[in-house]
N, C-alpha and C. Protein backbone atom coordinates (compact mmCIF):
# COMPACT_ATOMS: atom_id res chain seq x y z
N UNK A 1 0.84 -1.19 0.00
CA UNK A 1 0.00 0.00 0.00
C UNK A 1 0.88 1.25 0.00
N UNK A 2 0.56 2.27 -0.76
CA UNK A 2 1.00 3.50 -1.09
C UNK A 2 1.08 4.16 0.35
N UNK A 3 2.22 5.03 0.71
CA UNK A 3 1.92 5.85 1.94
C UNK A 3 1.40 7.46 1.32
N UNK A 4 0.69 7.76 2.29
CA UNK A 4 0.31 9.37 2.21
C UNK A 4 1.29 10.29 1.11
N UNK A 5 2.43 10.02 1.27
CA UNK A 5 3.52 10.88 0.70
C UNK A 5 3.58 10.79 -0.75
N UNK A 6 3.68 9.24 -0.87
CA UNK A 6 3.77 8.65 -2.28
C UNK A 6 2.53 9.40 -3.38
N UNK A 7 1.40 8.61 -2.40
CA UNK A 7 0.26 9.24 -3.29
C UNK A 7 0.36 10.31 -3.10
N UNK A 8 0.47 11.61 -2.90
CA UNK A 8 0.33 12.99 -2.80
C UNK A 8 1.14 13.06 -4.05
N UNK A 9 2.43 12.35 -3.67
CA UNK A 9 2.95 12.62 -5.04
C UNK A 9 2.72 12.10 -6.33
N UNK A 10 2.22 11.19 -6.39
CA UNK A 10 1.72 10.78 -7.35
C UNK A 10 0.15 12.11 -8.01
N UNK A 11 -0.55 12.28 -7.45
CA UNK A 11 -1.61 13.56 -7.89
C UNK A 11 -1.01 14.44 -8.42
N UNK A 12 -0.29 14.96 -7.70
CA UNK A 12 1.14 16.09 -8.00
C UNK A 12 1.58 15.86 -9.33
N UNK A 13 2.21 14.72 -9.67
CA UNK A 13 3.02 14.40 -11.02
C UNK A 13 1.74 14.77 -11.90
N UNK A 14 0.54 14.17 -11.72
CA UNK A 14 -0.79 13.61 -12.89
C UNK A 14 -1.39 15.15 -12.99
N UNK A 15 -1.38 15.72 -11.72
CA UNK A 15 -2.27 16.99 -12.02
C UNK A 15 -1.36 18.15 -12.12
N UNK A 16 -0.62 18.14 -12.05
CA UNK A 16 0.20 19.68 -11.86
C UNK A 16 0.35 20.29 -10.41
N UNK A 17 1.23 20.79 -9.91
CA UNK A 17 1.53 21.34 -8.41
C UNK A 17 0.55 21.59 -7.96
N UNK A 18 -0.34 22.60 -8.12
CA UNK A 18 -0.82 23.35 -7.84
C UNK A 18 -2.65 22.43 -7.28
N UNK A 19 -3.09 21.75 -8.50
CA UNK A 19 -4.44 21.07 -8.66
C UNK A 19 -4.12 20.19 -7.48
N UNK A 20 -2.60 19.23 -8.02
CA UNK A 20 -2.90 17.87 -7.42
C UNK A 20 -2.58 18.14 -5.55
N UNK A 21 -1.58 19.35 -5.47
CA UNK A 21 -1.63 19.59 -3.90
C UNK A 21 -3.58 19.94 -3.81
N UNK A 22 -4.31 20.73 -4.17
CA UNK A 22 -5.18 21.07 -3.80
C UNK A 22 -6.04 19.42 -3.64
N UNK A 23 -5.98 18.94 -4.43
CA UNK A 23 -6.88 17.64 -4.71
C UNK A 23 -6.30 17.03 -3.65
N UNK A 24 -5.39 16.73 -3.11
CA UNK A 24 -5.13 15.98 -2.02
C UNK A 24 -5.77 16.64 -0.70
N UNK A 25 -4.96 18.08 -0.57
CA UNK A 25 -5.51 18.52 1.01
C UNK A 25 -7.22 18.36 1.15
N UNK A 26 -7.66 18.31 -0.22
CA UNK A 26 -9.43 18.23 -0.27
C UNK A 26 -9.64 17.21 0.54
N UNK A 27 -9.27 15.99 -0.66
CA UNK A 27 -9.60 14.54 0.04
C UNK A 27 -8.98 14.37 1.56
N UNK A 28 -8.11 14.40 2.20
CA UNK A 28 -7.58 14.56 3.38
C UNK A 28 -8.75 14.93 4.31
N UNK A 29 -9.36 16.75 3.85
CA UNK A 29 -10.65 16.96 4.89
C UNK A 29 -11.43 16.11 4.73
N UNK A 30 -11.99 15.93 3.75
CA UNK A 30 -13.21 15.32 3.17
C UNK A 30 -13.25 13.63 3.79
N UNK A 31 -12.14 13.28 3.90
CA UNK A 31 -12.04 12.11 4.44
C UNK A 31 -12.42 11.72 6.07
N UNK A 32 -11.29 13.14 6.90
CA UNK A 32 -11.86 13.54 8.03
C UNK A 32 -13.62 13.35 8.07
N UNK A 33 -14.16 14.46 7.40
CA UNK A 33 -15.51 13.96 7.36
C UNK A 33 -16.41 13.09 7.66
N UNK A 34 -15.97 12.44 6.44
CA UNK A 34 -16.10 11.17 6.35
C UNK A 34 -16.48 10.20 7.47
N UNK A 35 -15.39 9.62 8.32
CA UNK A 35 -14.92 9.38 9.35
C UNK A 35 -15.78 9.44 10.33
N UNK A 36 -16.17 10.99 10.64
CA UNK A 36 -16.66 11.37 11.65
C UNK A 36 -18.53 10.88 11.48
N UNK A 37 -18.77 11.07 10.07
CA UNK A 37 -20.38 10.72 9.60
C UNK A 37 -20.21 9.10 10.00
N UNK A 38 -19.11 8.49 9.82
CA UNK A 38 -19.40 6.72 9.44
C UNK A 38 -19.31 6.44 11.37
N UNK A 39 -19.03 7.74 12.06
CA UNK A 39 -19.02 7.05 13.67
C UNK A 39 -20.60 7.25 13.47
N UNK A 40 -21.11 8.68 13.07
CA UNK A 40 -22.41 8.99 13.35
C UNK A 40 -23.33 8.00 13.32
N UNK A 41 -23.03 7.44 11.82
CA UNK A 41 -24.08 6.01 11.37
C UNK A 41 -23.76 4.80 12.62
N UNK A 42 -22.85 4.61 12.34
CA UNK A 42 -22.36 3.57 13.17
C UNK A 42 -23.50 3.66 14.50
N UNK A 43 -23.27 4.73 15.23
CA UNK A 43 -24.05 4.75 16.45
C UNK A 43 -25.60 4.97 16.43
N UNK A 44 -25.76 6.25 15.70
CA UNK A 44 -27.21 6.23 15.92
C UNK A 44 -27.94 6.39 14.14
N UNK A 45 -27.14 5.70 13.08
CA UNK A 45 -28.02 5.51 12.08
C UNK A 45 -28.38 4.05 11.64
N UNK A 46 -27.82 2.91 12.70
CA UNK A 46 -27.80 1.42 12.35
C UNK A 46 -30.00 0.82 12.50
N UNK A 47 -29.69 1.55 13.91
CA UNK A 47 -31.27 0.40 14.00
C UNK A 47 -31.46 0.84 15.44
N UNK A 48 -32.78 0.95 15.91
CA UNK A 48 -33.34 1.72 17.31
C UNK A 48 -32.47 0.93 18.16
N UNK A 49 -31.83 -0.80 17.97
CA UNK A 49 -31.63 -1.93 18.88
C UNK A 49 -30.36 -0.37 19.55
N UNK A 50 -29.23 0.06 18.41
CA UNK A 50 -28.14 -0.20 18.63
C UNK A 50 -28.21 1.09 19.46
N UNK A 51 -29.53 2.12 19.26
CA UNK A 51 -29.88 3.53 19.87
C UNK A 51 -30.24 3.15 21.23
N UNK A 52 -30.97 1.86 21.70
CA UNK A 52 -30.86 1.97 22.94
C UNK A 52 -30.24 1.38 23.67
N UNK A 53 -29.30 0.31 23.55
CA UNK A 53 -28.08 0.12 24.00
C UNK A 53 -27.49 1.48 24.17
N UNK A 54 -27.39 2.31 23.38
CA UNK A 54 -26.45 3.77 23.92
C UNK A 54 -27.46 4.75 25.06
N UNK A 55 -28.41 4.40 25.16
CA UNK A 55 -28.97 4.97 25.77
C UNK A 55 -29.35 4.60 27.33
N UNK A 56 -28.97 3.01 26.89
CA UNK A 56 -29.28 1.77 28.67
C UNK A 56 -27.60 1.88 29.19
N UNK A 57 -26.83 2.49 28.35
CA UNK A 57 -25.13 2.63 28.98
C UNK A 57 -24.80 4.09 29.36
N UNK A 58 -25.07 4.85 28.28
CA UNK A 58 -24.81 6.19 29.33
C UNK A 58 -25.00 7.18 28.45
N UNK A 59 -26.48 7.29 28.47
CA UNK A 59 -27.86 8.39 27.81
C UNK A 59 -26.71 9.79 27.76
N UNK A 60 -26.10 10.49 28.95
CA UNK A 60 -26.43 11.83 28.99
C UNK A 60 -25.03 11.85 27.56
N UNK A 61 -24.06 11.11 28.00
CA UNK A 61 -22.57 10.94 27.22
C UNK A 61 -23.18 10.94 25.64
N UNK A 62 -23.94 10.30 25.24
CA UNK A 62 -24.04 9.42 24.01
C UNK A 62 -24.60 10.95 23.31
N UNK A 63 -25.47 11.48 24.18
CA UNK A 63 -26.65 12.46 23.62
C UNK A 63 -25.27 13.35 22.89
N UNK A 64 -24.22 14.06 23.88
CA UNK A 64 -23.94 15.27 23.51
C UNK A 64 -22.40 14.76 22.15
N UNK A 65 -22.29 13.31 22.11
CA UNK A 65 -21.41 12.56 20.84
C UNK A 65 -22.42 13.28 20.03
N UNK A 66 -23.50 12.61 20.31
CA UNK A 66 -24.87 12.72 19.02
C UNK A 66 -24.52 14.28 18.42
N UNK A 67 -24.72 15.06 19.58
CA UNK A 67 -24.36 16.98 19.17
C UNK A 67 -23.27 16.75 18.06
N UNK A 68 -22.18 16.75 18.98
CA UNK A 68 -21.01 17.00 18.50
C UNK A 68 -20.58 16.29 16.99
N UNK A 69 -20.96 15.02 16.95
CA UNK A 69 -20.68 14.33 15.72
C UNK A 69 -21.35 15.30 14.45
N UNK A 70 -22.57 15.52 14.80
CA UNK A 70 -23.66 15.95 13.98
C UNK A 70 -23.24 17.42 13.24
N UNK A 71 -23.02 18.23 14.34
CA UNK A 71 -22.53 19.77 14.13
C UNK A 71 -20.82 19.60 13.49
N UNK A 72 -20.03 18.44 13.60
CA UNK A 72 -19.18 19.04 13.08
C UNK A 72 -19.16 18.26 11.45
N UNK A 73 -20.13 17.08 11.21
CA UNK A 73 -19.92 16.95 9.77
C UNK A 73 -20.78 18.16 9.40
N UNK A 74 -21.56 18.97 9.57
CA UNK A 74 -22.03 19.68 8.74
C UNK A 74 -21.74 21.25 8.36
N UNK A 75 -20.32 21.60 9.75
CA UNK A 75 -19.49 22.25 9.85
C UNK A 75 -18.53 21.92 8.84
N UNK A 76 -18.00 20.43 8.47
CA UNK A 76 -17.21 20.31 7.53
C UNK A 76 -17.26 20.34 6.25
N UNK A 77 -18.59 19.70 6.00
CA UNK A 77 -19.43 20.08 4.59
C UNK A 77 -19.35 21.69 4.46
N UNK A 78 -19.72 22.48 5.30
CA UNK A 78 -20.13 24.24 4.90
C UNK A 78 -18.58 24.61 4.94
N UNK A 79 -17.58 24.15 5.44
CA UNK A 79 -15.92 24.78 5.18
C UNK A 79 -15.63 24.16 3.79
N UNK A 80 -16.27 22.91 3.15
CA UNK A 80 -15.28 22.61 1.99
C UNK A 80 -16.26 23.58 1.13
N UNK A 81 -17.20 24.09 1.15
CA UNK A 81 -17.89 25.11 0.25
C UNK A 81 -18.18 26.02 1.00
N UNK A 82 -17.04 26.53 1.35
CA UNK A 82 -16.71 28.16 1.33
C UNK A 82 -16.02 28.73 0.24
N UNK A 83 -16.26 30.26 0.23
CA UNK A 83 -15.57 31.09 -1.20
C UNK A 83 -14.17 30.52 -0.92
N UNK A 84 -13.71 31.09 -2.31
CA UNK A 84 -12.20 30.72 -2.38
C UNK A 84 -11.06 31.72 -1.48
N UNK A 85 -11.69 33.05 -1.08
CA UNK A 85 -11.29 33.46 -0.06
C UNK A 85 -12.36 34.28 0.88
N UNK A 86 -11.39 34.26 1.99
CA UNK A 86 -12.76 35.02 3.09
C UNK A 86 -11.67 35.65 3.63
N UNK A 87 -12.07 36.76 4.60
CA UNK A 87 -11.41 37.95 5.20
C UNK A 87 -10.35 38.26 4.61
N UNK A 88 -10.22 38.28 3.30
CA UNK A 88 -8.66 38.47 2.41
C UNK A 88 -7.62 37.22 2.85
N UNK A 89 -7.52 36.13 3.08
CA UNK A 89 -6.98 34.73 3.31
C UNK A 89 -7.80 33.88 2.28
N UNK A 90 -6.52 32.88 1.74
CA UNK A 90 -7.35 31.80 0.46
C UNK A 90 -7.74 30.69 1.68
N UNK A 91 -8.62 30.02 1.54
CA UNK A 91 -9.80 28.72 2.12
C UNK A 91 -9.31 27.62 1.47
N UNK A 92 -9.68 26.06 1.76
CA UNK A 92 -9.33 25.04 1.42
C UNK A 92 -10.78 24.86 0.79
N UNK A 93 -11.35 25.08 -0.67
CA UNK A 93 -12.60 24.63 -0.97
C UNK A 93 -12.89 24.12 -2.02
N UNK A 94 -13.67 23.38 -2.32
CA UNK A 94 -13.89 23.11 -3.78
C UNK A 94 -13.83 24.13 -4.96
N UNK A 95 -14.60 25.39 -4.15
CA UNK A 95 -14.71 26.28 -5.25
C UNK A 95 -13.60 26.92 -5.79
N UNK A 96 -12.24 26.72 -4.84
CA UNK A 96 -10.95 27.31 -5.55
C UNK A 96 -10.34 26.16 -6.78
N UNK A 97 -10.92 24.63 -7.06
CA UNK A 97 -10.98 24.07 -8.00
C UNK A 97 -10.60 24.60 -9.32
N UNK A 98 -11.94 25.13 -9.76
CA UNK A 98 -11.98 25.61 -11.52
C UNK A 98 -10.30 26.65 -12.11
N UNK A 99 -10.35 27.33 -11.10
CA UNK A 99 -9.11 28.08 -11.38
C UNK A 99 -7.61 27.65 -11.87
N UNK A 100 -7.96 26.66 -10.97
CA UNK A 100 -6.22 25.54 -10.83
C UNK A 100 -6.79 24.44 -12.24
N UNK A 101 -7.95 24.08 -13.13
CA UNK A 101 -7.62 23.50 -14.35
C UNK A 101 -7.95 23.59 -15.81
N UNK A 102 -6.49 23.41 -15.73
CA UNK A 102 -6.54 24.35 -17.61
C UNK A 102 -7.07 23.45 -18.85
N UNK A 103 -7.64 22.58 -18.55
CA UNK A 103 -8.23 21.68 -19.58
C UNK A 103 -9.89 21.90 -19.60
N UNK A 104 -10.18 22.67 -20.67
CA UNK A 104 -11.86 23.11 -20.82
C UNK A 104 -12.64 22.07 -20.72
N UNK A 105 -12.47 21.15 -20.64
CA UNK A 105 -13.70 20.02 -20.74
C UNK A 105 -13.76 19.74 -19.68
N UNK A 106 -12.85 19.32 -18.92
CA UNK A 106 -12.74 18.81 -17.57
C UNK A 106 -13.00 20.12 -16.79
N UNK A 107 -12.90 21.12 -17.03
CA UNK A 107 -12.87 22.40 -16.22
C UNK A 107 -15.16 22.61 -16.20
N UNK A 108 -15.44 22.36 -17.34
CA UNK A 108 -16.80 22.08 -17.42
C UNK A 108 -17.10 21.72 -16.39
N UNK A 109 -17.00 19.86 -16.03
CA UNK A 109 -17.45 19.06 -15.75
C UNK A 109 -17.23 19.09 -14.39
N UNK A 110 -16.21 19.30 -13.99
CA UNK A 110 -16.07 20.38 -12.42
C UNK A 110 -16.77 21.65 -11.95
N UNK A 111 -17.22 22.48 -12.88
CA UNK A 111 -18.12 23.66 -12.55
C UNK A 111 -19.30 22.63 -12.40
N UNK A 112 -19.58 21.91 -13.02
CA UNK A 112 -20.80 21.56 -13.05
C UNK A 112 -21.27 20.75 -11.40
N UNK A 113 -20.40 19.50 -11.54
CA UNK A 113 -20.23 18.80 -9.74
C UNK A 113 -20.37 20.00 -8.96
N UNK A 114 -19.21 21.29 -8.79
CA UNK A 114 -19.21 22.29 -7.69
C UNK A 114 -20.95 22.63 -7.78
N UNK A 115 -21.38 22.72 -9.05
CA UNK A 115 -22.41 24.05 -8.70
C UNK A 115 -23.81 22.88 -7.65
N UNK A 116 -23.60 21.84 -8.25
CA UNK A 116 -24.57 20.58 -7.70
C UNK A 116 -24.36 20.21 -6.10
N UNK A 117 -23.10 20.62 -5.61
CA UNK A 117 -22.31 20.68 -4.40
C UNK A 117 -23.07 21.55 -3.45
N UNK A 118 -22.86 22.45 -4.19
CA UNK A 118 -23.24 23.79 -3.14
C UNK A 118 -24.17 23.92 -3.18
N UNK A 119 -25.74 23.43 -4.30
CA UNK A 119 -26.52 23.22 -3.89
C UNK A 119 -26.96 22.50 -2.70
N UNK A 120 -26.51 20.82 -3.09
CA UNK A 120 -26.38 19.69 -1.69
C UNK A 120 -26.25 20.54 -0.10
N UNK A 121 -25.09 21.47 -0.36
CA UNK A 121 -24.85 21.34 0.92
C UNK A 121 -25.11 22.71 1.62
N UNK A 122 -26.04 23.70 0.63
CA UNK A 122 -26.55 25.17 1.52
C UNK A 122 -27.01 25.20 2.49
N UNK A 123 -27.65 23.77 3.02
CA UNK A 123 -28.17 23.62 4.64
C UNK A 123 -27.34 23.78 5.39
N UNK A 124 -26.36 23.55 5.34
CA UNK A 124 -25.13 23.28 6.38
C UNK A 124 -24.52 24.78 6.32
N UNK A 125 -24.72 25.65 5.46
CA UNK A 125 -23.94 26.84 5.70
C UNK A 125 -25.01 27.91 6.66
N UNK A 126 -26.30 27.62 6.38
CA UNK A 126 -27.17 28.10 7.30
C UNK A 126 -27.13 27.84 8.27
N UNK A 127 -27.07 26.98 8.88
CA UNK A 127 -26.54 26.09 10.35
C UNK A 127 -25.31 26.83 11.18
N UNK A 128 -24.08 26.40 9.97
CA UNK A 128 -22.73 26.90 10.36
C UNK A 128 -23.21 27.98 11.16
N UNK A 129 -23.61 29.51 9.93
CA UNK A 129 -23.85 30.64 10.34
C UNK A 129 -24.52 31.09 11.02
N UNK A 130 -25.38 30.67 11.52
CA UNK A 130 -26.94 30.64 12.63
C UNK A 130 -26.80 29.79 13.87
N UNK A 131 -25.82 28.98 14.18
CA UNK A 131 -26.02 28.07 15.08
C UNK A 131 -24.95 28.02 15.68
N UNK A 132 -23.47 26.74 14.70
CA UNK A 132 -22.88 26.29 15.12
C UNK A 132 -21.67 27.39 15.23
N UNK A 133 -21.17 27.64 14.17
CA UNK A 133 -19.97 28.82 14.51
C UNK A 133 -20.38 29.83 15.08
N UNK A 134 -21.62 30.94 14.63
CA UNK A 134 -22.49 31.83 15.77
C UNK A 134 -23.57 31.45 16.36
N UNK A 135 -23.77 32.48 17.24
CA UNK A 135 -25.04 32.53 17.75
C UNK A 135 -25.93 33.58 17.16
N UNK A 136 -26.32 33.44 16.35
CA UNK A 136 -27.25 35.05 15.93
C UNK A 136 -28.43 34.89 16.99
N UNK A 137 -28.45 35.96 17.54
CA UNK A 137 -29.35 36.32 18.00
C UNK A 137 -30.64 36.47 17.96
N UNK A 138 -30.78 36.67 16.50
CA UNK A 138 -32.29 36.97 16.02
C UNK A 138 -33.50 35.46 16.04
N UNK A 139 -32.05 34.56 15.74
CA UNK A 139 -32.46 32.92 15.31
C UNK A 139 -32.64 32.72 16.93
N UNK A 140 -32.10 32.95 17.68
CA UNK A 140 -32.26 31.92 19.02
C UNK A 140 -33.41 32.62 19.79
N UNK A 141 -33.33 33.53 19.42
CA UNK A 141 -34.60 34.48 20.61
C UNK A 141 -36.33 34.09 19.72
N UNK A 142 -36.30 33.90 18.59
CA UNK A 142 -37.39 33.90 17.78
C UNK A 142 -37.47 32.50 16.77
N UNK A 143 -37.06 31.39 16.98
CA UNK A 143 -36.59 30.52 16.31
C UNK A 143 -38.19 30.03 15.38
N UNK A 144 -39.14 30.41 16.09
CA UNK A 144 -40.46 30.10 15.21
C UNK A 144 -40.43 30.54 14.40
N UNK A 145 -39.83 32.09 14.05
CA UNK A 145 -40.14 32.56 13.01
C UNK A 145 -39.00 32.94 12.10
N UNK A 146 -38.09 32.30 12.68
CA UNK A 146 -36.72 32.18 11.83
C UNK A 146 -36.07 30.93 11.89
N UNK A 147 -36.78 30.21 11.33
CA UNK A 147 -36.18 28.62 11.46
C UNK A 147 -34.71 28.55 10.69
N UNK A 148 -34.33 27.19 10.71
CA UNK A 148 -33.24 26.96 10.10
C UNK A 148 -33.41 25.35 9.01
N UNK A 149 -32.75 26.07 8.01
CA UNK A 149 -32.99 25.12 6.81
C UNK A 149 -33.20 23.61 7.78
N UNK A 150 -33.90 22.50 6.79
CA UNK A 150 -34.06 21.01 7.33
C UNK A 150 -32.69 21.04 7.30
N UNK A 151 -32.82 19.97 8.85
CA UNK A 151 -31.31 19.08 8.23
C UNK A 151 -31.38 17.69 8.82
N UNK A 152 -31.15 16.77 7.64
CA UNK A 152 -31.06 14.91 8.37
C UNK A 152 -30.15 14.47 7.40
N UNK A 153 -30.22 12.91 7.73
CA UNK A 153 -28.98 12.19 7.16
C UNK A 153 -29.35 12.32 5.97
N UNK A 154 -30.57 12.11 5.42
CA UNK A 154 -30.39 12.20 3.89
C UNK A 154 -29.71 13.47 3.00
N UNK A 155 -29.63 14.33 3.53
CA UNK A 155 -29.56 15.57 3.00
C UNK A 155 -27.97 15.71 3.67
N UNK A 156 -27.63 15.31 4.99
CA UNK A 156 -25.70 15.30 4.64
C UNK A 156 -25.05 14.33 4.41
N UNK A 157 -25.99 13.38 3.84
CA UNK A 157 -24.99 11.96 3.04
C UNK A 157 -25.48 12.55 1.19
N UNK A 158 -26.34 13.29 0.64
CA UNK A 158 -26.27 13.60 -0.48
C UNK A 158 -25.30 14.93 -0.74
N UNK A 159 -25.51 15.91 0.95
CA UNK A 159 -24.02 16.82 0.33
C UNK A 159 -22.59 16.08 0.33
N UNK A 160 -22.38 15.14 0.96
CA UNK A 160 -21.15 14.52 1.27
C UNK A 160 -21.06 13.85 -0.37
N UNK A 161 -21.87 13.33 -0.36
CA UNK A 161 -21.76 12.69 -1.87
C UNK A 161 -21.27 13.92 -3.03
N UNK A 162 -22.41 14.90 -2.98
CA UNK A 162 -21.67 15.82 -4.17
C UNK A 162 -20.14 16.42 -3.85
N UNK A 163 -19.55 16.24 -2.64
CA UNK A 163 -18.41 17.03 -2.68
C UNK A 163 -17.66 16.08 -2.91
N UNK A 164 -17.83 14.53 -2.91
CA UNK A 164 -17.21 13.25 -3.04
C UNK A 164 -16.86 13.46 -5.17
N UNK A 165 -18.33 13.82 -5.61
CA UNK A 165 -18.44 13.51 -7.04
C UNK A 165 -17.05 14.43 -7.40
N UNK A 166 -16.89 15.68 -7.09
CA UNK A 166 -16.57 16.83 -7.12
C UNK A 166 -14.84 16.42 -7.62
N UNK A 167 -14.59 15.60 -6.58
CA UNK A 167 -12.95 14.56 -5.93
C UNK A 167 -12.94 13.77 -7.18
N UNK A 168 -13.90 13.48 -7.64
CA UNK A 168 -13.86 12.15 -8.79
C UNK A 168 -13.66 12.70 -9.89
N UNK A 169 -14.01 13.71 -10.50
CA UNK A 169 -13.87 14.29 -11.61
C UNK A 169 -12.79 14.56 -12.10
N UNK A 170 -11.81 15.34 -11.24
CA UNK A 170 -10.01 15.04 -11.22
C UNK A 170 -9.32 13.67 -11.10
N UNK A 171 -10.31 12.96 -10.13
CA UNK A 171 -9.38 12.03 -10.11
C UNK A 171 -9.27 10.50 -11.09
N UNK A 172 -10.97 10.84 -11.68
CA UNK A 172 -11.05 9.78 -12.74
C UNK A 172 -10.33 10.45 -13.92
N UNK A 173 -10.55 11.83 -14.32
CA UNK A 173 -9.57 12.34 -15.74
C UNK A 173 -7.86 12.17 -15.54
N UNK A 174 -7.33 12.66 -14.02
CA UNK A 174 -5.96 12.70 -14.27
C UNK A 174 -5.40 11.36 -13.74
N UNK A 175 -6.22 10.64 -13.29
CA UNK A 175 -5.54 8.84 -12.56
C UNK A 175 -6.37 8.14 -13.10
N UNK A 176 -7.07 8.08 -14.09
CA UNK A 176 -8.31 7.17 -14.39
C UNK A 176 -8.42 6.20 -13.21
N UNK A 177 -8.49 6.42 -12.09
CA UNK A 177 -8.69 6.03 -11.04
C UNK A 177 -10.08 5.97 -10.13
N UNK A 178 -10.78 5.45 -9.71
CA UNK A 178 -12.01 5.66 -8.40
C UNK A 178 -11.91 5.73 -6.83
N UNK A 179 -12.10 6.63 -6.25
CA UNK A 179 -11.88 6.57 -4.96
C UNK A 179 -12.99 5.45 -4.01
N UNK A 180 -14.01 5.48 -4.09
CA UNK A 180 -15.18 4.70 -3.68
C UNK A 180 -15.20 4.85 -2.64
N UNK A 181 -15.73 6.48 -2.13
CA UNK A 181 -15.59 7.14 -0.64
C UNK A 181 -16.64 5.82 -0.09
N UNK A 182 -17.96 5.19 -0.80
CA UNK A 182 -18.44 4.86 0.59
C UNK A 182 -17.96 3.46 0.64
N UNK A 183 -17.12 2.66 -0.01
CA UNK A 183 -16.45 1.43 0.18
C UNK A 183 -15.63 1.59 1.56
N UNK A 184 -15.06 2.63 1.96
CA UNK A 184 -14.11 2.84 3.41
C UNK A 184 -14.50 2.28 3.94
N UNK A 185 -13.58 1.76 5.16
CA UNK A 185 -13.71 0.94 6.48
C UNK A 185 -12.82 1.56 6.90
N UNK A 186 -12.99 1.89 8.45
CA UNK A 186 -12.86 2.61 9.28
C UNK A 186 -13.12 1.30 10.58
N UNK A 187 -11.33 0.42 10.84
CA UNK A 187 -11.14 -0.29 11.75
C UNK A 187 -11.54 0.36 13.09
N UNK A 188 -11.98 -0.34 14.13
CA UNK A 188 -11.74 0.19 15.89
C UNK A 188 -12.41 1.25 15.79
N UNK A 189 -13.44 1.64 15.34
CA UNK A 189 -14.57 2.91 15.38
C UNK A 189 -15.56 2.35 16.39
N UNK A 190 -17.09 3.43 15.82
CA UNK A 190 -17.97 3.35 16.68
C UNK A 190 -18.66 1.87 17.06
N UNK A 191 -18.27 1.24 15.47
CA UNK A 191 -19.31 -0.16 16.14
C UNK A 191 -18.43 -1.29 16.94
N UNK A 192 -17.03 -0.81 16.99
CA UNK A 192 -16.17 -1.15 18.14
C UNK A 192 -17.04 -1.18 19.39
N UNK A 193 -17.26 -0.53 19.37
CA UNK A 193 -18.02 0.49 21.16
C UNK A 193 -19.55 0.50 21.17
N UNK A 194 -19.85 -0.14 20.09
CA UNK A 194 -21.27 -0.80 20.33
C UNK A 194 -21.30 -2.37 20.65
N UNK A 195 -20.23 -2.14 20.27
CA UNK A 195 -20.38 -4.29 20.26
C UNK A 195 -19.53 -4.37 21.98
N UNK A 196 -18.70 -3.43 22.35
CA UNK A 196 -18.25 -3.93 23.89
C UNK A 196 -19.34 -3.14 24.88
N UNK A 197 -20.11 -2.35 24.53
CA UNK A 197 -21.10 -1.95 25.14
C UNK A 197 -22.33 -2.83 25.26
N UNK A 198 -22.65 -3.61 24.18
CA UNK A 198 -23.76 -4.95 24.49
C UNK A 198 -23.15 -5.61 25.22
N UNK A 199 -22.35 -6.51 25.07
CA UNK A 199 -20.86 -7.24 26.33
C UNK A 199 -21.00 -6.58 27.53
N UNK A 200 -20.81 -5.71 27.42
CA UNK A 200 -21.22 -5.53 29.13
C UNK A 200 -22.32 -5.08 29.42
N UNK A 201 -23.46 -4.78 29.05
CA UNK A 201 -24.73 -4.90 29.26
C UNK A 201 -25.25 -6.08 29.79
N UNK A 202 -24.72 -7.57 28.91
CA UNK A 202 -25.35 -8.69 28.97
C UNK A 202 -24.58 -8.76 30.83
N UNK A 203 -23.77 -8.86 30.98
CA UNK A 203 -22.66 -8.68 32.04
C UNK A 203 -23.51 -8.12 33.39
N UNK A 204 -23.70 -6.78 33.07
CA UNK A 204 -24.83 -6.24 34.13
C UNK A 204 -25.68 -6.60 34.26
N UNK A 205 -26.50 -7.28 33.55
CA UNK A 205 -28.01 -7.38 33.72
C UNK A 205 -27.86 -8.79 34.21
N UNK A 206 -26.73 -9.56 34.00
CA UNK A 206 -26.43 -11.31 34.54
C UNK A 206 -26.27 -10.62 35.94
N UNK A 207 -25.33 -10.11 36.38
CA UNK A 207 -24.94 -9.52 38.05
C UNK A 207 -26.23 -9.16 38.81
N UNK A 208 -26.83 -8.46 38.18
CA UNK A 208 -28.41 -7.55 38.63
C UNK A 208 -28.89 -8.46 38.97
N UNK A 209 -29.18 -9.86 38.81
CA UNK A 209 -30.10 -11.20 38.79
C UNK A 209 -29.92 -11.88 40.46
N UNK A 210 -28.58 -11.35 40.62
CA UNK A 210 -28.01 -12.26 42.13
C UNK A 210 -27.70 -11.20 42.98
């Protein structure tokens, strides 16, 4: 297996300095992401069984994972589609993409993924901006009448997906290659800690008996 370095360099050679560093640090976040959504599922998108096991072991703990997992994939989705710069500093985003490739067809077919992207994932920038990075005020004092866009798994596993397509478009033209973000496995994760959490459930509830 390729280490981190290799492949970086390898993008590098196929795309040019500039694309294939960008195409890497992408996938890198995006992977982070990733990661953090496949604990999410893992715990509370499998099946009610595996929701209340987390809830018969330790409700208050599990609840504020639940927060935290939740707010930061959709924190991560609204940073990879941010402008290409903010407060006069360049951003790590998809949208600084189109710039870095000089081949018109492929440069198409990338505007096109981005623009499908940022559709996917405008919930999450409403959030970001209203919730998780601020507090606006106006939203928390009056929230009836200033709601905040829907947000569920379907809607940040289809933005995750378009910023995934986004990764593929470079990487099937310059590596005729596939990444197959949702093929990942992700060893010693959450369903690690669901499966030793039934184990000792069965454990307690045998002790409780005598």
């Amino acid at each position: 297996m390729l280490s981190h370095k290799e492949v970086r360099a390898q993008c590098v050679a196929a795309m040019g300095v500039d694309l294939g560093a960008m195409y890497c640090d992408l996938n890198d976040h995006l992977l982070d992401i990733l990661l953090l959504w496949k604990q999410y599922e893992a715990l509370f998108g499998v099946d009610q069984g595996t929701v209340s096991v987390l809830n018969k072991a330790a409700p208050t703990f599990f609840s504020v994972v639940q927060a935290q997992l939740w707010d930061g994939v959709m924190l991560g989705i609204s940073r990879l589609t941010d402008p290409p710069v903010s407060a006069g500093k360049k951003t790590l985003t998809i949208k600084a993409i189109p710039s870095l490739v000089a081949d018109p067809s492929v440069k198409v077919k990338v505007e096109a993924a981005i623009h499908n992207a940022l559709i996917e994932a405008q919930f999450t920038r409403a959030h970001r901006n209203k919730r998780i990075a601020h507090n606006d005020l106006v939203h928390i004092q009056n929230r009836v009448a200033n709601p905040l866009p829907t947000a569920n798994r379907q809607k940040i596993k289809a933005g995750l997906d378009a910023i995934c397509a986004v990764l593929e478009v470079l990487n099937g033209h310059y590596r005729q290659s596939t990444m197959l973000y949702d093929d990942l496995i992700f060893d010693g994760g959450a369903g690690s800690v669901v499966y030793l959490l039934k184990d000792a459930l069965k454990h307690r509830d045998c002790d409780s008996e005598f």
